[in-house]
Protein backbone atom coordinates (compact mmCIF):
# COMPACT_ATOMS: atom_id res chain seq x y z
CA UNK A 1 -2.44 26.27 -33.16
CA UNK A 2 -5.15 25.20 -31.08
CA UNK A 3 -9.12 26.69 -31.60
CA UNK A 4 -12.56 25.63 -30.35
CA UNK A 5 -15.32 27.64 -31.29
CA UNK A 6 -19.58 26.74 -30.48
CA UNK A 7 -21.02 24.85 -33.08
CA UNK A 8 -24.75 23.84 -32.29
CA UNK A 9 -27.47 23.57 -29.95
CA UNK A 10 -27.74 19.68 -29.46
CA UNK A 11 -30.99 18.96 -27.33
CA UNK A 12 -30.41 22.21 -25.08
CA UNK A 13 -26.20 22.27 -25.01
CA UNK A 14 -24.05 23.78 -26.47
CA UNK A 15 -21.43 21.45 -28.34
CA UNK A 16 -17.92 23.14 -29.20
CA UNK A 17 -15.47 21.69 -31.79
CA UNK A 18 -12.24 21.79 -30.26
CA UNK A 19 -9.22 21.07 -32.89
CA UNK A 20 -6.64 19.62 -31.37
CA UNK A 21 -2.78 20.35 -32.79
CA UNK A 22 -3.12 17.12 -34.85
CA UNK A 23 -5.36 18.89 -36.88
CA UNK A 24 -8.37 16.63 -35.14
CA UNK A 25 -11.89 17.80 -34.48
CA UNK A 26 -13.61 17.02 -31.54
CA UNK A 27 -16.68 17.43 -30.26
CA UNK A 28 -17.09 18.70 -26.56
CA UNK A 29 -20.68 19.51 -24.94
CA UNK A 30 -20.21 22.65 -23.17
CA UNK A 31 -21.95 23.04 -19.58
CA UNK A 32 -25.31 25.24 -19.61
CA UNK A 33 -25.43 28.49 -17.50
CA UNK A 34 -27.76 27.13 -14.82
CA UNK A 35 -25.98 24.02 -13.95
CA UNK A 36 -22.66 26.23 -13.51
CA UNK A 37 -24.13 28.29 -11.34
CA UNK A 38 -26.12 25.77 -9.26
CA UNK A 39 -22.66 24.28 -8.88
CA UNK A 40 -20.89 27.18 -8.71
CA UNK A 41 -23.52 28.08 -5.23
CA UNK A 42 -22.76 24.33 -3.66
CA UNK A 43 -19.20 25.13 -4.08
CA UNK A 44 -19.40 28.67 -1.95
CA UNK A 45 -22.17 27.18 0.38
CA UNK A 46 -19.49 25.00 1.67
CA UNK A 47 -16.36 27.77 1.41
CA UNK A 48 -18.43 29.81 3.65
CA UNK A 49 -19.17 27.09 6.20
CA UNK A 50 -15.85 26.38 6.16
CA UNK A 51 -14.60 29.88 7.25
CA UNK A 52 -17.06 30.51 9.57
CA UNK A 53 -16.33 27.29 11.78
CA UNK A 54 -12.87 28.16 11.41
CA UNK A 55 -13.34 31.66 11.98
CA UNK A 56 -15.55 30.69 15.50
CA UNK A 57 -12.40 28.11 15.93
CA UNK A 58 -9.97 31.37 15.90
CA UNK A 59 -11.90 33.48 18.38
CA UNK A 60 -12.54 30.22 20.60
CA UNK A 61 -8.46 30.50 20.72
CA UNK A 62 -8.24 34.16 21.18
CA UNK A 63 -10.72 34.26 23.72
CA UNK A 64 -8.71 31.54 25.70
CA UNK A 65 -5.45 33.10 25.72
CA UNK A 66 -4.16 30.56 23.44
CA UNK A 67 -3.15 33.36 20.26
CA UNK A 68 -2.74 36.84 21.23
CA UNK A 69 -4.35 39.50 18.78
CA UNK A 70 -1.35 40.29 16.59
CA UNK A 71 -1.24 36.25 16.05
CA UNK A 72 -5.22 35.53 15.66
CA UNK A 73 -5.42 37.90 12.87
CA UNK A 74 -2.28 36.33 10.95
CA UNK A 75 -3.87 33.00 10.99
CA UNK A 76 -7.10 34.44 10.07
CA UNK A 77 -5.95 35.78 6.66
CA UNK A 78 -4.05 32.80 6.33
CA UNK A 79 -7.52 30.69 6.57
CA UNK A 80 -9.45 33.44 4.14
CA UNK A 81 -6.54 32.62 1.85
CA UNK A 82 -6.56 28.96 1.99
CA UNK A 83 -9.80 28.71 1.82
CA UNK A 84 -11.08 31.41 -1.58
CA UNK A 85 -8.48 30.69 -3.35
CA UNK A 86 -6.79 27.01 -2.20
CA UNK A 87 -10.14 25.36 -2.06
CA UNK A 88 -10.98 25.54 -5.59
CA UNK A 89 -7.39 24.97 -6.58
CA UNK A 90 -6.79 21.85 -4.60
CA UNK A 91 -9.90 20.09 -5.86
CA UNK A 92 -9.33 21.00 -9.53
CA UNK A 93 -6.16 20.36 -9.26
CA UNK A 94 -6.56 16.51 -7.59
CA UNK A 95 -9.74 15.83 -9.38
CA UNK A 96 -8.54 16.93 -12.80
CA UNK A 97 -11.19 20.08 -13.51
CA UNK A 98 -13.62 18.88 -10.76
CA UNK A 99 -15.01 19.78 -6.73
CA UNK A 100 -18.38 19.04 -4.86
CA UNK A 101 -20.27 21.38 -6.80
CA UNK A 102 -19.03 20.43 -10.18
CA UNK A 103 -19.56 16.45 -9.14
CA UNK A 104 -22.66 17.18 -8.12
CA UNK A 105 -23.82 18.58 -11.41
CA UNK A 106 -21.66 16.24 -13.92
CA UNK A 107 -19.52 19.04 -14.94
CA UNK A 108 -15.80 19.34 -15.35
CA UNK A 109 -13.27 22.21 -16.34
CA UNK A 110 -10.67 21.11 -19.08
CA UNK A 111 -8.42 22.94 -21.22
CA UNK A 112 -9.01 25.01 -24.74
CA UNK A 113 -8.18 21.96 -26.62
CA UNK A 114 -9.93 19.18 -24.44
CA UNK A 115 -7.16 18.01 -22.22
CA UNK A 116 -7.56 17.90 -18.15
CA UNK A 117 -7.05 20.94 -16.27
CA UNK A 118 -3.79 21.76 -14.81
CA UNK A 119 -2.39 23.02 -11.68
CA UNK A 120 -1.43 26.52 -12.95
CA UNK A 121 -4.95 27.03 -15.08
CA UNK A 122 -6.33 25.98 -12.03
CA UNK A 123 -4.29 28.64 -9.75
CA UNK A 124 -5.27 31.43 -12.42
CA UNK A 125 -9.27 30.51 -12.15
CA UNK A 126 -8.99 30.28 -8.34
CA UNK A 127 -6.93 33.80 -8.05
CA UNK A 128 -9.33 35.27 -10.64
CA UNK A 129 -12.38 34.19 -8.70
CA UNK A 130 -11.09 36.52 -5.64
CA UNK A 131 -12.37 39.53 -7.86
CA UNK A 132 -14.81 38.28 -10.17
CA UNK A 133 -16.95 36.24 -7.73
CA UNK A 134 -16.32 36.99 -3.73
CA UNK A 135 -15.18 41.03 -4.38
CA UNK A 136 -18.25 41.82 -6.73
CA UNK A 137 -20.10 38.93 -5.20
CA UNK A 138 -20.51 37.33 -8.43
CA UNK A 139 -21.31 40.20 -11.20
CA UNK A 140 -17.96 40.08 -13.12
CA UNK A 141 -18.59 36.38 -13.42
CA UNK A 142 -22.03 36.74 -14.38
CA UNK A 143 -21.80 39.03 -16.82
CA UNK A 144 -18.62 37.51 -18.67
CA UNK A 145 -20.44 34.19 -18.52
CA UNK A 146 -23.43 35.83 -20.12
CA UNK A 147 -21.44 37.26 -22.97
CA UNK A 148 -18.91 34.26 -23.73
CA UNK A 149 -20.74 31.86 -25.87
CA UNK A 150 -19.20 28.48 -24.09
CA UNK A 151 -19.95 30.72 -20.74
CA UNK A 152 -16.22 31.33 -20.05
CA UNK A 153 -15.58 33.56 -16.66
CA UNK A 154 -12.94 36.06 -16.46
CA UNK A 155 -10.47 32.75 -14.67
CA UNK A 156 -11.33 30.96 -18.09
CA UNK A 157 -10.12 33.50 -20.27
CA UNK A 158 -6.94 34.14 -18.36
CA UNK A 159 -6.34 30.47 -17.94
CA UNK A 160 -7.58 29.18 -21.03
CA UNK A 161 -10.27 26.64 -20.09
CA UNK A 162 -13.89 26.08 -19.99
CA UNK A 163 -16.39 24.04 -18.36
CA UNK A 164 -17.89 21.01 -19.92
CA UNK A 165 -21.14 18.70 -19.10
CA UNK A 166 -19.60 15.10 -18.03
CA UNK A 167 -23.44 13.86 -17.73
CA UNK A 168 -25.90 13.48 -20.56
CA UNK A 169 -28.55 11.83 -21.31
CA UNK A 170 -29.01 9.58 -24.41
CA UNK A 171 -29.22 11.06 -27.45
CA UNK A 172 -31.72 10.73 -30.25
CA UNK A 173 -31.14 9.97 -33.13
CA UNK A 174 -27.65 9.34 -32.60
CA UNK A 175 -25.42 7.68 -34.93
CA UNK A 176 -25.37 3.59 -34.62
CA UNK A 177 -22.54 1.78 -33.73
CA UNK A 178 -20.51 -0.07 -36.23
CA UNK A 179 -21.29 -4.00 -36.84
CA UNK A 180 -19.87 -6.37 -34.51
CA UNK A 181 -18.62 -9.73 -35.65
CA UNK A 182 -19.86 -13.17 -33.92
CA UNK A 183 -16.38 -13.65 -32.26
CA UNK A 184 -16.40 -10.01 -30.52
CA UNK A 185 -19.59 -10.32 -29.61
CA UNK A 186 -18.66 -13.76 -27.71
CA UNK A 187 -15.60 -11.89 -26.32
CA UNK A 188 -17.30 -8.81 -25.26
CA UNK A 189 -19.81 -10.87 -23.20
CA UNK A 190 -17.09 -11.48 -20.45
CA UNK A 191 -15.80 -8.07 -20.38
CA UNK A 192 -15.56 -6.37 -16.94
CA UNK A 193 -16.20 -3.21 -17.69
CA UNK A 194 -17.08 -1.51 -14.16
CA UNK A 195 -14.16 0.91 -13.98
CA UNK A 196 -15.17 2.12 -17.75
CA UNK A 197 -15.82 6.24 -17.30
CA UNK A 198 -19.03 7.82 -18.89
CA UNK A 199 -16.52 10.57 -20.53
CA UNK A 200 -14.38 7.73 -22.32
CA UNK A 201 -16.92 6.09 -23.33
CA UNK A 202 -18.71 8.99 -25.27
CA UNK A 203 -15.21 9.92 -26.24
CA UNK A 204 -15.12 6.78 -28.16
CA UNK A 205 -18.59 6.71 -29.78
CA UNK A 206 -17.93 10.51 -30.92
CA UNK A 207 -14.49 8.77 -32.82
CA UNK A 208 -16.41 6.23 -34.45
CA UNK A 209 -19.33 8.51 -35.31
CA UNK A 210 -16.75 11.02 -37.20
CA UNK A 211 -14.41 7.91 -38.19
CA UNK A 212 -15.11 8.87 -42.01
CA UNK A 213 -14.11 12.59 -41.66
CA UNK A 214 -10.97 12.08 -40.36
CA UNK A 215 -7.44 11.55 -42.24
CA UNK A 216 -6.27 8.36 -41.91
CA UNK A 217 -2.91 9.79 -39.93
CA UNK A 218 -5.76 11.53 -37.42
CA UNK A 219 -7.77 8.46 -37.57
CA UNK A 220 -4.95 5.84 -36.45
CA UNK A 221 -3.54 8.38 -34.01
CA UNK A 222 -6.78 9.35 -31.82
CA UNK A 223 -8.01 5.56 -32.69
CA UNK A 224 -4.75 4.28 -30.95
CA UNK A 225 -5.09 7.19 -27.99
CA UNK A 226 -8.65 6.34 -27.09
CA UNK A 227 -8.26 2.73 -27.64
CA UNK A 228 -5.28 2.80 -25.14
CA UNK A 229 -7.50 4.70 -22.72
CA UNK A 230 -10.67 2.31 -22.59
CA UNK A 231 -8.47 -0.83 -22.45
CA UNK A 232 -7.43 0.51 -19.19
CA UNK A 233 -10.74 0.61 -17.86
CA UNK A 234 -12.03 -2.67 -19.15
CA UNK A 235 -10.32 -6.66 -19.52
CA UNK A 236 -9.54 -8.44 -21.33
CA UNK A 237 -7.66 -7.26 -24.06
CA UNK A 238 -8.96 -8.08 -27.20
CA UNK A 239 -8.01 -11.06 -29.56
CA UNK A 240 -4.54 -9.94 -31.51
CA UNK A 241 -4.86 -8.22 -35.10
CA UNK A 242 -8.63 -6.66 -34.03
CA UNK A 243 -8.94 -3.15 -35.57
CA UNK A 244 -9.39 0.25 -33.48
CA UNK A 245 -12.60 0.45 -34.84
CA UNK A 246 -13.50 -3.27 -33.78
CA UNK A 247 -12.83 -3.06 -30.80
CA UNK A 248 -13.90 -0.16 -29.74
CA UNK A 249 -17.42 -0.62 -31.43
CA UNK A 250 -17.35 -4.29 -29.67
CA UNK A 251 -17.29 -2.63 -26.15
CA UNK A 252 -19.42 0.20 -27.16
CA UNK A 253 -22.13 -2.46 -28.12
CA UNK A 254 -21.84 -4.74 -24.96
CA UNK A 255 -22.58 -1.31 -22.61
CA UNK A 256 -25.45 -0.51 -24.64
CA UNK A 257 -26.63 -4.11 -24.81
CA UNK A 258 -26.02 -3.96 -20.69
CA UNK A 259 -27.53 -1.03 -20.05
CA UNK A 260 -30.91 -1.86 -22.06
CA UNK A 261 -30.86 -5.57 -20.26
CA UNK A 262 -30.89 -3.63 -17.00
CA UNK A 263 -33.07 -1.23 -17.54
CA UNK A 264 -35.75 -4.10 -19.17
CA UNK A 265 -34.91 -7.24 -17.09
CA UNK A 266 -37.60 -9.54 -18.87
CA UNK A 267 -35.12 -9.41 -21.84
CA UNK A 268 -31.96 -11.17 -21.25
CA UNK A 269 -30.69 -12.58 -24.31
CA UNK A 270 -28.04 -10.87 -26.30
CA UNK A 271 -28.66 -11.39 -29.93
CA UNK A 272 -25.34 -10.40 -30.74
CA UNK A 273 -23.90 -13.27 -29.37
CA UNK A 274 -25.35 -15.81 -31.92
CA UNK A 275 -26.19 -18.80 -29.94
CA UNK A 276 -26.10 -21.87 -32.26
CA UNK A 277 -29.26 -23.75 -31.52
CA UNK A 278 -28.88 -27.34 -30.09
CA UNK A 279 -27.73 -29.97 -31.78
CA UNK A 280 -25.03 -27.47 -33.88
CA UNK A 281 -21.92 -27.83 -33.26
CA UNK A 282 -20.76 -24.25 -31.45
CA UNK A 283 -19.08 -21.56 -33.14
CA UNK A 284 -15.46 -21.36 -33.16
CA UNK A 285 -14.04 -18.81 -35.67
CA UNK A 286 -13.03 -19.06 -39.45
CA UNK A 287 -10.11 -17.06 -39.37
CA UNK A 288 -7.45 -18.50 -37.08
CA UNK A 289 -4.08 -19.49 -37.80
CA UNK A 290 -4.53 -22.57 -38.04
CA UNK A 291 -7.33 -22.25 -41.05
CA UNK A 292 -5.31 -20.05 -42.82
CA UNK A 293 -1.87 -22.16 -42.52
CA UNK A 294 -0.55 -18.89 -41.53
CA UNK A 295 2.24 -18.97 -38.48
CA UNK A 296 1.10 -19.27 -34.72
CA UNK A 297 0.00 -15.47 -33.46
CA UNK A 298 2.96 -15.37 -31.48
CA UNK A 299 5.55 -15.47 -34.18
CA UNK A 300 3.89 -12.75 -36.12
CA UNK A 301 4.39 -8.83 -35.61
CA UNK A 302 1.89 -7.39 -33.67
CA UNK A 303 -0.50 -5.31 -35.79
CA UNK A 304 -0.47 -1.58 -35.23
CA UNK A 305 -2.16 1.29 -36.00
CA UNK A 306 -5.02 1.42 -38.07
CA UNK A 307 -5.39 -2.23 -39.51
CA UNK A 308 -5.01 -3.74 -35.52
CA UNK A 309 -5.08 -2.54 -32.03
CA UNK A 310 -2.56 -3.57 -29.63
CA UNK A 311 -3.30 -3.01 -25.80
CA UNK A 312 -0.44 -1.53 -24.01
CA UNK A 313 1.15 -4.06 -21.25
């Protein structure tokens, strides 16, 4: 069985623990009343643009001779239709929980236990928001949204969902990354790490931040999950046999270490990646194959689970 239930105020919103079938706990910030409706009012700005230029389009038709009246009003319903209801199901539906208003305010709809919004939650929210927003011009919604502590709408009860914040900003306090070895380090300094999502990327530090709660079946399962989801979004792979934990910390630490170099450009130098000073040899690591008179990586079994991360090909 599936639950998620609010948990705390963290700096002004509301974070729900959703636990997931595998008997995992995960943190999700739920999105704060104004920002949903600030989105929610960008969203039917535009649906009511839409129908009246394509309202003025029917009547430019009618008026011409082009649709008689029997006609004109057939495609008219069809565009009120298409446009209340298959509006917001089209763009949650392609965008995974998401449209213009939503984007514009970093939030995102997803399922009771964290997944991505599907088509048929999405058809139930869109169908829903016939009566609860554009019938009672928004007062059903309101009110439910008042009442339901993770500001669930009458569509979000039916289709079990809710919305959560994709965007926030740093967080005090907040737990530090585990250590990074010298060889990481070097490797994460080449990482290309452009296509890497703010929402996997605080997916991952919430794993390693509640990495010593977790059951070491839960722990090597999600590890393996959200591993397998940020080394789609970054390359290259790490070195064979490094840990979940490892790695993820490694490119946690290199976007932090990125971020703070942008944001203070007189300070360049990474720390972390242990420049020997001239004259030193440079480093080259203690624990290859070749110091350990162990066989050549490739005629060892890949590690797997918890002791060693293995991209997928």
């Amino acid at each position: 069985m599936i639950e998620a239930w609010p948990k705390r105020e963290e700096e002004g919103t509301t974070v729900a623990e959703v636990v997931t079938g595998e008997a995992v706990v995960l943190e999700v910030p739920c999105a704060r009343f104004p920002s949903r409706l600030v989105a929610l009012g960008i969203d039917v700005l535009i649906q009511v643009i839409l129908l009246l230029v394509l309202s003025l389009i029917i009547g430019v038709a009618a008026h011409g001779g082009r649709l008689n009246v029997a006609a004109a009003s057939a495609v008219g319903i069809t565009v009120i239709v298409a446009v209340i209801v298959g509006y917001p199901v089209l763009w949650e539906t392609l965008t995974r929980g998401a449209s213009p208003g939503k984007y514009a305010l970093g939030l995102r709809v997803v399922s009771d236990d964290g997944g991505p919004e599907r088509f048929r939650q999405a058809l139930v929210r869109g169908l829903a928001a016939v009566v609860e927003i554009w019938i009672t011009f928004g007062c059903v919604a309101l009110i439910t949204s008042l009442l339901s502590d993770r500001g669930k709408r009458l569509g979000d009860f039916f289709a079990g969902t809710f919305v959560v914040q994709q965007r926030l900003p740093a967080r005090r306090g907040a737990a530090p990354l585990p250590p990074v070895s010298p060889e990481l380090a070097l490797w994460g300094a080449a990482l290309e790490m452009s296509a890497l999502t703010e929402e996997t990327a605080e997916t991952a530090r919430r794993y390693l931040a509640r990495l010593p709660e977790l059951t070491p079946a839960a722990r090597a399962e999600l590890g393996q999950r959200i591993a397998g989801a940020v080394s789609a979004q970054v390359s290259p792979p790490p070195p064979p046999g490094t840990p979940v934990s490892a790695y993820l910390s490694a490119v946690l630490t290199e976007l932090r270490n990125r971020e703070q170099a942008r944001f203070a450009p007189a300070a360049r130098i990474r720390p972390a990646a242990h420049v020997p000073p001239s004259g030193q040899a440079p480093w080259t690591p203690a624990t290859t194959p070749a110091h350990r008179g162990e066989e050549p990586p490739d005629q060892q079994p890949p590690a797997t689970g918890a002791g060693g991360f293995v991209p997928p090909a």
